[in-house]
Each structure stands twice: as C-alpha cells, then as structure tokens.
Protein backbone atom coordinates (compact mmCIF):
# COMPACT_ATOMS: atom_id res chain seq x y z
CA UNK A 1 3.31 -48.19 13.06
CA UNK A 2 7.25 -48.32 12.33
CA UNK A 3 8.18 -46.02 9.70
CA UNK A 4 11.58 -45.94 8.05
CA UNK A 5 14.73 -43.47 7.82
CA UNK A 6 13.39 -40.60 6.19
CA UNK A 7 9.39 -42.15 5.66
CA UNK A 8 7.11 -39.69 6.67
CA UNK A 9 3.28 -40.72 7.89
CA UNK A 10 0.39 -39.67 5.13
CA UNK A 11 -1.31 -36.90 7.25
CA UNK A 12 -4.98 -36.60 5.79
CA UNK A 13 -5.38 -33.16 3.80
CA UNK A 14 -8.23 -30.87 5.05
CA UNK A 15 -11.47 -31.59 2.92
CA UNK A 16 -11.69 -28.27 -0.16
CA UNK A 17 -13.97 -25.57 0.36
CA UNK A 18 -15.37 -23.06 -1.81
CA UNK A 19 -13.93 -20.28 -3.50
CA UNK A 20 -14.13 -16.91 -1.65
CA UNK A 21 -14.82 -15.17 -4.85
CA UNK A 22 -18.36 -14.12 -4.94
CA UNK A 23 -20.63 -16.50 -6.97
CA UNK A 24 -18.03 -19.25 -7.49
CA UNK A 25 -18.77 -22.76 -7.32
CA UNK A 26 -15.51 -24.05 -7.65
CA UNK A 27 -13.65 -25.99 -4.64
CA UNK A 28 -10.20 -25.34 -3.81
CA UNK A 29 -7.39 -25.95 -0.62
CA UNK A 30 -6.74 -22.03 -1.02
CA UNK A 31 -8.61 -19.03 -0.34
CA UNK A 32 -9.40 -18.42 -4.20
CA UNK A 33 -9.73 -20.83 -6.83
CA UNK A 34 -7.33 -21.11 -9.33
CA UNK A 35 -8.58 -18.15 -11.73
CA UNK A 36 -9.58 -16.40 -9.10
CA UNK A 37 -5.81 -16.19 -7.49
CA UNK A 38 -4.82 -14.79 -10.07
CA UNK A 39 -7.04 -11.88 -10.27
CA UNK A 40 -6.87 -11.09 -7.13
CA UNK A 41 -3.01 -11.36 -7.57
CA UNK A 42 -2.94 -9.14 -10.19
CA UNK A 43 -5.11 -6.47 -8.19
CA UNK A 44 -3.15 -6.18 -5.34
CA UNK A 45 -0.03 -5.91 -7.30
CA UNK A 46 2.76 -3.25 -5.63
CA UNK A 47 2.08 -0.89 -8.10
CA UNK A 48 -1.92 -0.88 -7.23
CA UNK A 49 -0.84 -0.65 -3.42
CA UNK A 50 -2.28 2.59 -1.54
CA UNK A 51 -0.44 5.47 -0.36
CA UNK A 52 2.88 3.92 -1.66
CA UNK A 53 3.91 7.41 -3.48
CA UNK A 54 3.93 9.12 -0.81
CA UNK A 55 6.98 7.61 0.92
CA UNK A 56 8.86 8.70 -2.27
CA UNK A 57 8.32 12.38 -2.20
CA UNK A 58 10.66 15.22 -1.05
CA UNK A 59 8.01 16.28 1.30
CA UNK A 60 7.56 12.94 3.14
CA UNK A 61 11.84 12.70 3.32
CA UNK A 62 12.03 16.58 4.66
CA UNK A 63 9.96 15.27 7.40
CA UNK A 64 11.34 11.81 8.05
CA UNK A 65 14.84 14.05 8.72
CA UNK A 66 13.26 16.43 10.97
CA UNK A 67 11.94 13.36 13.19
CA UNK A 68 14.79 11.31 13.08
C-alpha cells in the first residue's frame, strides 16, 4: 500500500474490555469506565494521598538538614 505525505495507516484499536470496577458491566478502552474514572479520580486526589503531611512538618525538615 502507498500512502501519502502525511497519511497515516488505520491501525486496528484493541477490542474493549470490562470495567475494573467491581460489578460493572460496562465496556471501555480504559481501565475504568467512564463513571467509574471519575470516582476513582476523585479518590486518589493529592489531598487524599497518604503520608503527604508529613513531608511538611518541622520535624521531618530538622531531620532532612541533619542528613543532608
């Protein structure tokens, strides 16, 4: 096949698969359906993220100085 300046061949798309939400029926390209996403987006926002006060204490900085 001769393609053009700037064609591009069709490559075919990986078939969907189900959502990795428990109990969902619904078929997307992702890991998580469309609704799904977004709850799971919304969990794991940077707020929700473990141990992230820590690094922001005057305790954790006193002993980042005395290591570096």
């Amino acid at each position: 096949m001769h393609f053009k300046k700037g064609e591009k061949e069709m490559c075919p798309r990986k078939p969907p698969k189900p959502c990795s939400y428990p109990n969902c029926p619904e078929l997307t390209y992702g890991r998580y359906c469309e609704k799904h996403q977004k709850e799971m987006d919304r969990k794991y926002s940077s707020t929700n993220r473990p141990f992230k006060y820590l690094y922001n204490t005057a305790r954790w900085k006193r002993l980042r100085k005395q290591f570096l």
